[in-house]
C-alpha atoms as a PDB file:
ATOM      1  CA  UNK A   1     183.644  66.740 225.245  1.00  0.00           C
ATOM      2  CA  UNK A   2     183.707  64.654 228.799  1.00  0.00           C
ATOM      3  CA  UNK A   3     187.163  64.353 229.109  1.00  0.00           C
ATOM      4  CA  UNK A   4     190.486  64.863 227.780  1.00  0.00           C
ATOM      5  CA  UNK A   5     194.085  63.526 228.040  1.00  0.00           C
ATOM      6  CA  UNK A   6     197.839  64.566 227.168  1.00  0.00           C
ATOM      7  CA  UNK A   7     199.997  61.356 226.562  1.00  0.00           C
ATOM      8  CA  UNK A   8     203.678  61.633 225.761  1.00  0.00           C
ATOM      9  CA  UNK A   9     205.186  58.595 223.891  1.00  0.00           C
ATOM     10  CA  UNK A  10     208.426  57.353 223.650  1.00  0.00           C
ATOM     11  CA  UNK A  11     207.748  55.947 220.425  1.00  0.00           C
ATOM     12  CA  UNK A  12     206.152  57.298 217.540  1.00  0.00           C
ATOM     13  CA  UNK A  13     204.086  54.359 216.587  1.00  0.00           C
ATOM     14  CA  UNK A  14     202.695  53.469 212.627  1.00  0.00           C
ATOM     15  CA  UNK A  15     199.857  55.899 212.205  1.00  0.00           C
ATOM     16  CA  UNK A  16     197.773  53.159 211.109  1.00  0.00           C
ATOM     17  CA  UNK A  17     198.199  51.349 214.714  1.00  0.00           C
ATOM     18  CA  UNK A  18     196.972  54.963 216.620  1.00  0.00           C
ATOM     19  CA  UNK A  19     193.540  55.191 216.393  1.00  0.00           C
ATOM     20  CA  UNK A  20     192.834  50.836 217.532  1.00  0.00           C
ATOM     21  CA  UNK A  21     195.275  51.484 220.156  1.00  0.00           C
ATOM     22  CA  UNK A  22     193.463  54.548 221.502  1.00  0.00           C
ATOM     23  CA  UNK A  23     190.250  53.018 221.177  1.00  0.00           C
ATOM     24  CA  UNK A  24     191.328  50.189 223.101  1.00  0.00           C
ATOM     25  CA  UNK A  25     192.874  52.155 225.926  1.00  0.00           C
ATOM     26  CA  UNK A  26     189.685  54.065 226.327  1.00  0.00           C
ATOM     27  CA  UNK A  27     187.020  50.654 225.763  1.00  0.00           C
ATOM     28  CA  UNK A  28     185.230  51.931 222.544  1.00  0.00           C
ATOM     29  CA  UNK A  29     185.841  51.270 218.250  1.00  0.00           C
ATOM     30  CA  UNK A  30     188.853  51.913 216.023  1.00  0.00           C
ATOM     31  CA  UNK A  31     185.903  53.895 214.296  1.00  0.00           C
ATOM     32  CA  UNK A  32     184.593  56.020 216.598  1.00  0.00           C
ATOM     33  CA  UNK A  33     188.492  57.749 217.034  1.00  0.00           C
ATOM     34  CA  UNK A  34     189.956  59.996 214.784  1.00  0.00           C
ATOM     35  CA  UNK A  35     193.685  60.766 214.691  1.00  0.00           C
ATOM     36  CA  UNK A  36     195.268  62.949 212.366  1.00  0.00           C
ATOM     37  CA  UNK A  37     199.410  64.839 212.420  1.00  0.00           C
ATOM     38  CA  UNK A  38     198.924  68.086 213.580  1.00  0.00           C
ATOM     39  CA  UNK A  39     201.639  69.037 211.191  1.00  0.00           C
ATOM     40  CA  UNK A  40     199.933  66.945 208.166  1.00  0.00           C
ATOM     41  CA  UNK A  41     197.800  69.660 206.807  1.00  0.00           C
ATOM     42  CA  UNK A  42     194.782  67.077 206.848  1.00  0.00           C
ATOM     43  CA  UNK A  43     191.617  69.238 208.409  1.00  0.00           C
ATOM     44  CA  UNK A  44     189.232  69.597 205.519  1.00  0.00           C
ATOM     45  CA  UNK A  45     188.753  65.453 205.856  1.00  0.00           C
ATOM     46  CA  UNK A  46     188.392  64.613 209.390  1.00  0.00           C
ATOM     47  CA  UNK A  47     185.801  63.588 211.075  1.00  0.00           C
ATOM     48  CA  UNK A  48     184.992  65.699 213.494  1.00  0.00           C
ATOM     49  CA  UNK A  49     181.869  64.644 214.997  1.00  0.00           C
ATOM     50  CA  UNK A  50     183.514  61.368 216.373  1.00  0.00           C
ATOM     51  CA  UNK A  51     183.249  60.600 220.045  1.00  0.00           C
ATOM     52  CA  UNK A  52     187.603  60.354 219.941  1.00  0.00           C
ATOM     53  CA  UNK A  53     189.962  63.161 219.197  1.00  0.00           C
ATOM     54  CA  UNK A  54     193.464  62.631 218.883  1.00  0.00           C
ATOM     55  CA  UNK A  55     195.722  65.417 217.049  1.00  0.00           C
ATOM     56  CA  UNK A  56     199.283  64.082 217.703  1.00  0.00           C
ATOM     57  CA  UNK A  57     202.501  66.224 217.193  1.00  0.00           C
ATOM     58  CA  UNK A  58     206.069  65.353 217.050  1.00  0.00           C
ATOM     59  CA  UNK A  59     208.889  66.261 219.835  1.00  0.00           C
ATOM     60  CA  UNK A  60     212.099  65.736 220.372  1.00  0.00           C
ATOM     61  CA  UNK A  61     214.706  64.459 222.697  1.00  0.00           C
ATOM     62  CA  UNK A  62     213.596  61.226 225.196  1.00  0.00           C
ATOM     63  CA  UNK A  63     210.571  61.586 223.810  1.00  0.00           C
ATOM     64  CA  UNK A  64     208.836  60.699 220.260  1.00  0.00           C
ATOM     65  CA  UNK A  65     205.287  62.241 220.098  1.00  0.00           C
ATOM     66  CA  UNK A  66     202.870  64.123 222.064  1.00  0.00           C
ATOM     67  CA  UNK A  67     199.212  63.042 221.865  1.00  0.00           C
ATOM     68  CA  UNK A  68     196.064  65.689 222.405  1.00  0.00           C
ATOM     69  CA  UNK A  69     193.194  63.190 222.998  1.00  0.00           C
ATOM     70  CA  UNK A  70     189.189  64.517 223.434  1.00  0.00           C
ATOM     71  CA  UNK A  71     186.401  62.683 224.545  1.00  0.00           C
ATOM     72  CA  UNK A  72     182.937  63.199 223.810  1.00  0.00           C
ATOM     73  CA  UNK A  73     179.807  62.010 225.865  1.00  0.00           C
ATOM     74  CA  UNK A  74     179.416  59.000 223.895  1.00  0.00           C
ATOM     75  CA  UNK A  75     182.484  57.266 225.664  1.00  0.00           C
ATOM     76  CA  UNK A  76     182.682  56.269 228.889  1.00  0.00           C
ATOM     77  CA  UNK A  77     186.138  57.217 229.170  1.00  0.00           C
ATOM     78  CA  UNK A  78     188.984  55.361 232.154  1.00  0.00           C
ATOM     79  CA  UNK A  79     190.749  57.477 234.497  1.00  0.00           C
ATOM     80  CA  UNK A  80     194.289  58.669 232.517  1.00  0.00           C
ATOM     81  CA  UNK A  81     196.090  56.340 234.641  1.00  0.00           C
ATOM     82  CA  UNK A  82     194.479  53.512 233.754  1.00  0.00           C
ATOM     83  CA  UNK A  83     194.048  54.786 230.156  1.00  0.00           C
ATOM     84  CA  UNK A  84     197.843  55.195 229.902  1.00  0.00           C
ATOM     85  CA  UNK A  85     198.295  51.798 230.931  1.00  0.00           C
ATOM     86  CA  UNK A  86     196.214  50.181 228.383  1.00  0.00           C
ATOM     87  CA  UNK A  87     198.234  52.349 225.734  1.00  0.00           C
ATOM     88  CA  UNK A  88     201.579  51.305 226.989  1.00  0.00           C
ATOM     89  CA  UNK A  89     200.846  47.681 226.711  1.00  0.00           C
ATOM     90  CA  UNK A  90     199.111  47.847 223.621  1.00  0.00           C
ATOM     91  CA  UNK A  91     201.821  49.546 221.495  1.00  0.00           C
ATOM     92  CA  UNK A  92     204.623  48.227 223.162  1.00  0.00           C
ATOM     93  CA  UNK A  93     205.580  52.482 224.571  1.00  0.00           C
ATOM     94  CA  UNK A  94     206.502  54.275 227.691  1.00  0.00           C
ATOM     95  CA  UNK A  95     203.550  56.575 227.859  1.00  0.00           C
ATOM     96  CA  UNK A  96     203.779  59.670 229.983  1.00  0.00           C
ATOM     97  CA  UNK A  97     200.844  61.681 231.076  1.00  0.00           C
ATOM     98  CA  UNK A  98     200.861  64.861 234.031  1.00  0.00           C
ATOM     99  CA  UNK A  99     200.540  64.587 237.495  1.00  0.00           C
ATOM    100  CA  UNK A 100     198.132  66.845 239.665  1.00  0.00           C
ATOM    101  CA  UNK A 101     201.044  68.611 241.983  1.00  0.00           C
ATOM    102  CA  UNK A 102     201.855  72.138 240.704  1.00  0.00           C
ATOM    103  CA  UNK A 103     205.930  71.322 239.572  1.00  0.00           C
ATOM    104  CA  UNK A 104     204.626  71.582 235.522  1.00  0.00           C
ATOM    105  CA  UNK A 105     207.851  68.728 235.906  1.00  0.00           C
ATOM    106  CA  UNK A 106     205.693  66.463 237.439  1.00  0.00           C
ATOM    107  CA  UNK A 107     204.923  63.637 235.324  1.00  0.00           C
ATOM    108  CA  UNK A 108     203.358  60.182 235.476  1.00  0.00           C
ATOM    109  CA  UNK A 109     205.159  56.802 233.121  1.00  0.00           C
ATOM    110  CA  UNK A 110     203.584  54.199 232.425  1.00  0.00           C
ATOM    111  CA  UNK A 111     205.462  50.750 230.990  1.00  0.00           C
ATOM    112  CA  UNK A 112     204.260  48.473 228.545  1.00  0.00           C
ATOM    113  CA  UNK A 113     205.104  45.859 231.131  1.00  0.00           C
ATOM    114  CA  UNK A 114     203.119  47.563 234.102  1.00  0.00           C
ATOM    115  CA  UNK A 115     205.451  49.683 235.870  1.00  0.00           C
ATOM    116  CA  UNK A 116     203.775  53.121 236.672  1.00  0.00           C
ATOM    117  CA  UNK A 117     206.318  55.390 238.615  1.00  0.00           C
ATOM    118  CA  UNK A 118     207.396  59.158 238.530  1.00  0.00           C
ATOM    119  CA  UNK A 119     208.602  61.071 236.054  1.00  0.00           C
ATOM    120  CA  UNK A 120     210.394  64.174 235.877  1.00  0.00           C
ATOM    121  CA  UNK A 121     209.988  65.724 232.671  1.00  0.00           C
ATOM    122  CA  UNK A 122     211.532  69.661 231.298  1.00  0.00           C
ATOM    123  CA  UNK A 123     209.999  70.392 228.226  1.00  0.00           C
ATOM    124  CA  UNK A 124     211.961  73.032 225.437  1.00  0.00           C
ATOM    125  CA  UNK A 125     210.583  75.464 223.120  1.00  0.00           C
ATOM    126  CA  UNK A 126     210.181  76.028 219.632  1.00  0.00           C
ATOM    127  CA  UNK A 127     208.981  73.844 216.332  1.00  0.00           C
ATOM    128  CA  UNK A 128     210.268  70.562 217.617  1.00  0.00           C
ATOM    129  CA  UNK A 129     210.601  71.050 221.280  1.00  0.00           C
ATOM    130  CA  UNK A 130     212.818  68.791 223.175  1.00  0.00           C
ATOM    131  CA  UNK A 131     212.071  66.259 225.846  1.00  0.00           C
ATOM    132  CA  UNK A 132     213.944  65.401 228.752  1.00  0.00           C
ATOM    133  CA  UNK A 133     213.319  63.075 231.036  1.00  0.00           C
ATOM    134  CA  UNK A 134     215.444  64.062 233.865  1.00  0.00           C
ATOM    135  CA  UNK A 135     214.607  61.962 236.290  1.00  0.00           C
ATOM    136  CA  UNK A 136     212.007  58.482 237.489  1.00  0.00           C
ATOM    137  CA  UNK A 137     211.470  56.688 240.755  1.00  0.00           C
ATOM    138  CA  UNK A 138     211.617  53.374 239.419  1.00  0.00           C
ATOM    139  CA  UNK A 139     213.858  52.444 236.672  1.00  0.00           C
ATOM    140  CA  UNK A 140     212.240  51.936 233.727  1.00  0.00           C
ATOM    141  CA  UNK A 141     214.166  50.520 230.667  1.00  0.00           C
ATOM    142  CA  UNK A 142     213.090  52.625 227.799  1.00  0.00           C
ATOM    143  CA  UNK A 143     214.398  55.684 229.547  1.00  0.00           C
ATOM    144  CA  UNK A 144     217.507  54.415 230.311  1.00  0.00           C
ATOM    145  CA  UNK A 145     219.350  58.079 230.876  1.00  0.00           C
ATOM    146  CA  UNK A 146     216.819  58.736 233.515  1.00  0.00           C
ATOM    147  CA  UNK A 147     218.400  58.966 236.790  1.00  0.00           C
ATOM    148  CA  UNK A 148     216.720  57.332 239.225  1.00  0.00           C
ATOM    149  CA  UNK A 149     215.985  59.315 243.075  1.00  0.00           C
ATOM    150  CA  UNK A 150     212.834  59.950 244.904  1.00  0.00           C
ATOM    151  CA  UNK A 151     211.694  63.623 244.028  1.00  0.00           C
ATOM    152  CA  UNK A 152     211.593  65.756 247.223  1.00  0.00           C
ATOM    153  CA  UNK A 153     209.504  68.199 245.512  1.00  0.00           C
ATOM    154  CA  UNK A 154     206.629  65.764 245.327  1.00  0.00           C
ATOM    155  CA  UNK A 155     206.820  64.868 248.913  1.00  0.00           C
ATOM    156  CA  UNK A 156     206.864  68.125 249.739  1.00  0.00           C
ATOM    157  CA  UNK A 157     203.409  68.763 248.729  1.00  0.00           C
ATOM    158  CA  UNK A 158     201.595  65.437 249.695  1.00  0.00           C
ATOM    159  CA  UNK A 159     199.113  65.891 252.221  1.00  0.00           C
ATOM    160  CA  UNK A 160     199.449  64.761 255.371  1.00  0.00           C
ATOM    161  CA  UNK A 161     197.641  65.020 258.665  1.00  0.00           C
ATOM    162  CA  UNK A 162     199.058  67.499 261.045  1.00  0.00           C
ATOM    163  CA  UNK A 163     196.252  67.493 264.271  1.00  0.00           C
ATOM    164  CA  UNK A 164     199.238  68.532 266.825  1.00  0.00           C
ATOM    165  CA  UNK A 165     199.806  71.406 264.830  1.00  0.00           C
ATOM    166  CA  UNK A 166     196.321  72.054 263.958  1.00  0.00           C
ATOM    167  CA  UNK A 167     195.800  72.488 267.620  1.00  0.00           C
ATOM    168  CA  UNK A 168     198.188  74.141 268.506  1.00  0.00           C
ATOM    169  CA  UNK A 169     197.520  77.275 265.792  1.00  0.00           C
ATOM    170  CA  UNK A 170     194.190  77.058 267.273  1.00  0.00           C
ATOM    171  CA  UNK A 171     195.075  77.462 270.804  1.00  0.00           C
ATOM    172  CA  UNK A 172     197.819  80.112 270.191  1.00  0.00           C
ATOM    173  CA  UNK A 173     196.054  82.593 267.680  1.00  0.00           C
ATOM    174  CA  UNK A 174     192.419  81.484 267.797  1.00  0.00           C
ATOM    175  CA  UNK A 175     191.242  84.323 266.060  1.00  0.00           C
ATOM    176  CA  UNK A 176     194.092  83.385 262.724  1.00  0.00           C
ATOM    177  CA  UNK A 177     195.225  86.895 262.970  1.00  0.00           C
ATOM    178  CA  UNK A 178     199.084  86.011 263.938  1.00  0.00           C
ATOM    179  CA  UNK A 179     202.105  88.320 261.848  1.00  0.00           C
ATOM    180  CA  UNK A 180     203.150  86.022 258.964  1.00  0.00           C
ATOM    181  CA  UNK A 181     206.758  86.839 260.516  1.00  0.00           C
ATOM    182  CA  UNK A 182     205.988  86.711 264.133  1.00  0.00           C
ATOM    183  CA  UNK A 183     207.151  84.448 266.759  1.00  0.00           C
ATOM    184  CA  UNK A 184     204.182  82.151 266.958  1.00  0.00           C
ATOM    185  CA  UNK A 185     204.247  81.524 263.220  1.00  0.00           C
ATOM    186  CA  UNK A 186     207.308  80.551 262.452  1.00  0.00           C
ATOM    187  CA  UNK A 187     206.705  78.312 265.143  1.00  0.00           C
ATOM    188  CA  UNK A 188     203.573  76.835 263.765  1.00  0.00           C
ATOM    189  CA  UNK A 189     205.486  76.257 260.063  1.00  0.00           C
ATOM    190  CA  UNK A 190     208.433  74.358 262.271  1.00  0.00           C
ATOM    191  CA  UNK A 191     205.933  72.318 264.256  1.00  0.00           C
ATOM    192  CA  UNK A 192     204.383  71.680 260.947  1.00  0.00           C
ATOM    193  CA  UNK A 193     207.411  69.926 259.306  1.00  0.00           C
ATOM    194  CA  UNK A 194     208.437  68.594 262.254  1.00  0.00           C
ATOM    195  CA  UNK A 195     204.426  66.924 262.472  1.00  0.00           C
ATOM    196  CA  UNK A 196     204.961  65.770 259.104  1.00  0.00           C
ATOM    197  CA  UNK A 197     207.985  63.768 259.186  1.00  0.00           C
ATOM    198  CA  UNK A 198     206.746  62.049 262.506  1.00  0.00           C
ATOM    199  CA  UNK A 199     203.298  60.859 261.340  1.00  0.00           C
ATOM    200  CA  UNK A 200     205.561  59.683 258.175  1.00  0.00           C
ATOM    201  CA  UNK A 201     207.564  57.345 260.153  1.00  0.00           C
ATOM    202  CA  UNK A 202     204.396  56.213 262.343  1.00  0.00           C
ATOM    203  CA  UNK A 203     202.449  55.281 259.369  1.00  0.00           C
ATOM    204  CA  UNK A 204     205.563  52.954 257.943  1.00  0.00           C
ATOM    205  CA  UNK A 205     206.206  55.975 255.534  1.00  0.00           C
ATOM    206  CA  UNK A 206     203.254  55.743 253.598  1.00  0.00           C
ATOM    207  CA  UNK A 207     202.165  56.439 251.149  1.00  0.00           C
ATOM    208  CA  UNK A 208     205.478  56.181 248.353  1.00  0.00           C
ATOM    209  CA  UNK A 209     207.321  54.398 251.218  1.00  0.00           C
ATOM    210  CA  UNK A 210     210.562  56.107 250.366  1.00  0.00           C
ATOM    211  CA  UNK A 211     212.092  59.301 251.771  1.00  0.00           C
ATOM    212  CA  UNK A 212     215.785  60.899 250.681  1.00  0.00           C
ATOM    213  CA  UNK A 213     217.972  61.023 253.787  1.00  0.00           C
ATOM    214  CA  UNK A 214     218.327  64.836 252.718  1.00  0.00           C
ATOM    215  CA  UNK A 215     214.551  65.593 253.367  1.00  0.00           C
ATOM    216  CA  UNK A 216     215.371  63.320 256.853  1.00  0.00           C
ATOM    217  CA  UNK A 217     218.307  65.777 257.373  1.00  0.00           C
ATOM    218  CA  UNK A 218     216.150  69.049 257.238  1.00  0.00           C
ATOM    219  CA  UNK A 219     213.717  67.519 258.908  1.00  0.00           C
ATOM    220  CA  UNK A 220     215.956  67.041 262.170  1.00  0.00           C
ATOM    221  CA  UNK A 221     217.104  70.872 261.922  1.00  0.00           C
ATOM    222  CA  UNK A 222     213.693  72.077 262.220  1.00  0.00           C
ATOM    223  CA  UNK A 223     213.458  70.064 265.510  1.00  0.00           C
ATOM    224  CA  UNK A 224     216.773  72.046 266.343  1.00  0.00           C
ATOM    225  CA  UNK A 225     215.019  74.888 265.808  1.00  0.00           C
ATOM    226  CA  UNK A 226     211.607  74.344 267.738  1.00  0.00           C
ATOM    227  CA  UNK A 227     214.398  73.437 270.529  1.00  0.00           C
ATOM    228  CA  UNK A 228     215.298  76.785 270.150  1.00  0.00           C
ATOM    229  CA  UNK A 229     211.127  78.189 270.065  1.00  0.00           C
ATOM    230  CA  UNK A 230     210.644  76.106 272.936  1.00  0.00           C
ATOM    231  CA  UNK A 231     213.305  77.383 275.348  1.00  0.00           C
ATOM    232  CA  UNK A 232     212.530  81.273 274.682  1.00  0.00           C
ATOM    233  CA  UNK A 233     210.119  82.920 276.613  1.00  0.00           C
ATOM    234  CA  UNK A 234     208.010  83.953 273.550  1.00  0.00           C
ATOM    235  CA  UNK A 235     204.686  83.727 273.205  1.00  0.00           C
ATOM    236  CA  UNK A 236     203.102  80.564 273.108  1.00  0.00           C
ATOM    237  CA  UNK A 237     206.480  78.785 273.756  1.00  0.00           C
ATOM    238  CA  UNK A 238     204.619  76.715 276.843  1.00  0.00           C
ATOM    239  CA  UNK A 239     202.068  75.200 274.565  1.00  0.00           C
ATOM    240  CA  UNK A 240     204.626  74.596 271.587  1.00  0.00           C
ATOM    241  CA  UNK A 241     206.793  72.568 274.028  1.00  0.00           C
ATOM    242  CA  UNK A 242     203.444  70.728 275.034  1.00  0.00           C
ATOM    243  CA  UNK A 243     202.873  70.067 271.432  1.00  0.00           C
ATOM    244  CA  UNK A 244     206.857  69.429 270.521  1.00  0.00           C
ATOM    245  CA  UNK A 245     206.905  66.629 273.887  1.00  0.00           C
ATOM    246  CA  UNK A 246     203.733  64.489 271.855  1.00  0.00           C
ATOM    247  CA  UNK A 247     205.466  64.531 268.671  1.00  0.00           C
ATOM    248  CA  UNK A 248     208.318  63.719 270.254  1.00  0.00           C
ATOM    249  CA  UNK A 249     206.826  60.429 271.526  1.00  0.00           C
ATOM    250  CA  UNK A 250     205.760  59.472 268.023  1.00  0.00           C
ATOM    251  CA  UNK A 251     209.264  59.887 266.980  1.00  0.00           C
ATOM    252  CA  UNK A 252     210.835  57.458 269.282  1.00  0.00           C
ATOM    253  CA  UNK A 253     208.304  55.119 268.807  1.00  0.00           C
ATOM    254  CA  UNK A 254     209.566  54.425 265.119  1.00  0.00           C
ATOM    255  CA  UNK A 255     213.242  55.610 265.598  1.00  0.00           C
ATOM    256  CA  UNK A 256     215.899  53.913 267.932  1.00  0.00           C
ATOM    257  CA  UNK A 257     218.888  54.998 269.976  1.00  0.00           C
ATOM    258  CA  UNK A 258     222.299  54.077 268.037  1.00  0.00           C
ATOM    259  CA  UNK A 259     224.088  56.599 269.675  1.00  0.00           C
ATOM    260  CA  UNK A 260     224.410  59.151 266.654  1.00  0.00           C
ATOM    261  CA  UNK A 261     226.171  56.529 264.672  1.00  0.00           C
ATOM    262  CA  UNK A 262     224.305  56.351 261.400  1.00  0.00           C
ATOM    263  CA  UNK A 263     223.919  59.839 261.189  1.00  0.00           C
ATOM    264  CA  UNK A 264     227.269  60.309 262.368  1.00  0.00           C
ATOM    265  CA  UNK A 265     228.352  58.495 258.877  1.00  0.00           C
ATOM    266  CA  UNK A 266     225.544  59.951 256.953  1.00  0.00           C
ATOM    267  CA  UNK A 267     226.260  63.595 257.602  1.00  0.00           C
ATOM    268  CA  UNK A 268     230.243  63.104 257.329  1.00  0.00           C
ATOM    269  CA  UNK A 269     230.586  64.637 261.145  1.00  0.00           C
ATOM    270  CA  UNK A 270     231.458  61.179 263.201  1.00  0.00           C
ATOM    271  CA  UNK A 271     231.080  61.979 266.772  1.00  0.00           C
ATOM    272  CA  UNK A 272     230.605  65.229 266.218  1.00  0.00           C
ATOM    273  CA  UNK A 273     226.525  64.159 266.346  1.00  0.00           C
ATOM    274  CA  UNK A 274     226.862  63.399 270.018  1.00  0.00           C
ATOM    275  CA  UNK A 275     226.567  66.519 270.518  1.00  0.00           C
ATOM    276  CA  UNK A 276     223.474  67.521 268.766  1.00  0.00           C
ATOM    277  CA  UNK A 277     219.784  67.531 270.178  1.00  0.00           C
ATOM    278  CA  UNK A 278     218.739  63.380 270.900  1.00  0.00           C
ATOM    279  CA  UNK A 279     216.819  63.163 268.239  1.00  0.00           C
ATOM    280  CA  UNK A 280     220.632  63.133 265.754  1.00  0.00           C
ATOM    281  CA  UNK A 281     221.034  59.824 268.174  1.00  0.00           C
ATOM    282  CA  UNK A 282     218.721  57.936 267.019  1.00  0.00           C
ATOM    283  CA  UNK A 283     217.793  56.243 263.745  1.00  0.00           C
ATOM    284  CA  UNK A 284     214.504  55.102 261.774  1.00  0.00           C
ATOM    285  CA  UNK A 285     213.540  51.564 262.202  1.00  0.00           C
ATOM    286  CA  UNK A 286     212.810  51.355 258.719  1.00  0.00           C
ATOM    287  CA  UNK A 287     215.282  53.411 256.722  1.00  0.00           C
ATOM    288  CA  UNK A 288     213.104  54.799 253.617  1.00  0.00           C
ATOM    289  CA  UNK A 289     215.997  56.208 251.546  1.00  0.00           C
ATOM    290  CA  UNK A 290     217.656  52.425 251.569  1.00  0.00           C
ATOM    291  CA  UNK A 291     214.220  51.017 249.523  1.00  0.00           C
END
């Protein structure tokens, strides 16, 4: 087998409508898949030299069945996003399928209308496990008890380019041997986050385009505390405030000075702001947690 995919549907479609729709999704017959219950009992009669595999189950909660699809050579099979898709509009389902970031939460919906967004899913235990979809980025209206935020945890873990601090590790240990604890450390993990919200705002917040203000929050502590690096007489604190004044300059260039004021509602402490580091005074141009 080439390939294999893990659909959830919200529906449990007509078993007689499975195996067309799967074909179709994946661009081959109705006869080269066969689909058969799990929990039917059918194994002696399958076919199981043909190029499709699907042995479906049935779950519980937001959730209707859970779909165990193989793909032999003879299939040139789509990507599962794409896949998904084609399933979705074909039987009329939300079809979720896993992400690649490590949360096992992190899921992938596709509408029958199109919309692919996030997905939050925790999955129970036992004979008919339930399904819960805590949580999607976009609304999407057959999961209508979703809530709808952008999930920090996946931002957390997307990629993105951090030369300064690259750089700066480089310079300061150049041989990698730093204490995991030590002073130069925690101020490469600070620079890091600090790096990573910056180049977020200069690329127009790219790539989901949306960021909570809580994240945004965090974010502005950690500057606090490279304030903090940067003023001590610690080792390496003369190149970390050389690499804390570039990203600095990024940061204005997509923020601007309100005097504290949005953040001074956001964070409940009204004036109170004006008396944190600059960087509390000022405000995105583009605010990614209004989108």
């Amino acid at each position: 087998m080439t390939a294999t995919y893990s659909f959830l549907t919200v529906h449990r479609p007509a078993p007689h409508a499975m195996a067309p729709a799967l074909a179709g999704a994946l661009g081959t017959r109705a006869e080269d898949v066969d689909a058969a219950d799990e929990d039917g009992g059918r194994t002696d009669d399958r076919n199981w030299d043909a190029p499709v595999l699907c042995t479906y189950r049935s779950v519980a909660g937001d959730l209707a069945l859970a779909w165990d699809v193989s793909v032999s050579d003879a299939v040139a099979p789509p990507a599962e996003a794409e896949a998904a898709l084609r399933l979705a509009a074909s039987l009329g389902t939300t079809v979720l399928y896993p992400a690649g970031e490590t949360p096992p939460s992190a899921y992938w919906a596709a509408g029958p209308d199109g919309t692919v967004t996030r997905a939050r899913l925790y999955e129970g235990e036992g004979d008919l496990p339930v399904h819960t979809v805590d949580a999607v980025e976009t609304p999407m209206e057959q999961l209508p008890a979703a809530r709808v935020e952008v999930f920090a945890e996946i931002l957390r873990e997307q990629h993105v380019e951090t030369p300064v601090t690259d750089a700066f590790a480089a310079e300061a240990v150049p041989h990698g041997d730093a204490s995991a604890t030590g002073a130069v450390n925690r101020a490469r993990e600070a620079l890091l986050l600090w790096e990573r919200l910056v180049r977020r705002i200069d690329a127009g917040w790219l790539p989901g385009g949306r960021y909570p203000f809580e994240l945004y929050a965090e974010d502005l502590r950690t500057r606090d505390r490279l304030g903090e690096l940067t003023e001590s007489a610690g080792p390496g604190s003369e190149l970390l405030a050389r690499a804390v004044a570039e990203l600095d300059e990024v940061f204005r260039r997509g923020t601007e000075d309100d005097a504290g004021a949005l953040l001074g509602r956001l964070t409940r402490s009204g004036a109170e702001v004006a008396h944190r580091g600059w960087w509390w005074h000022r405000r995105p141009v583009e605010l990614p947690w209004d989108r």
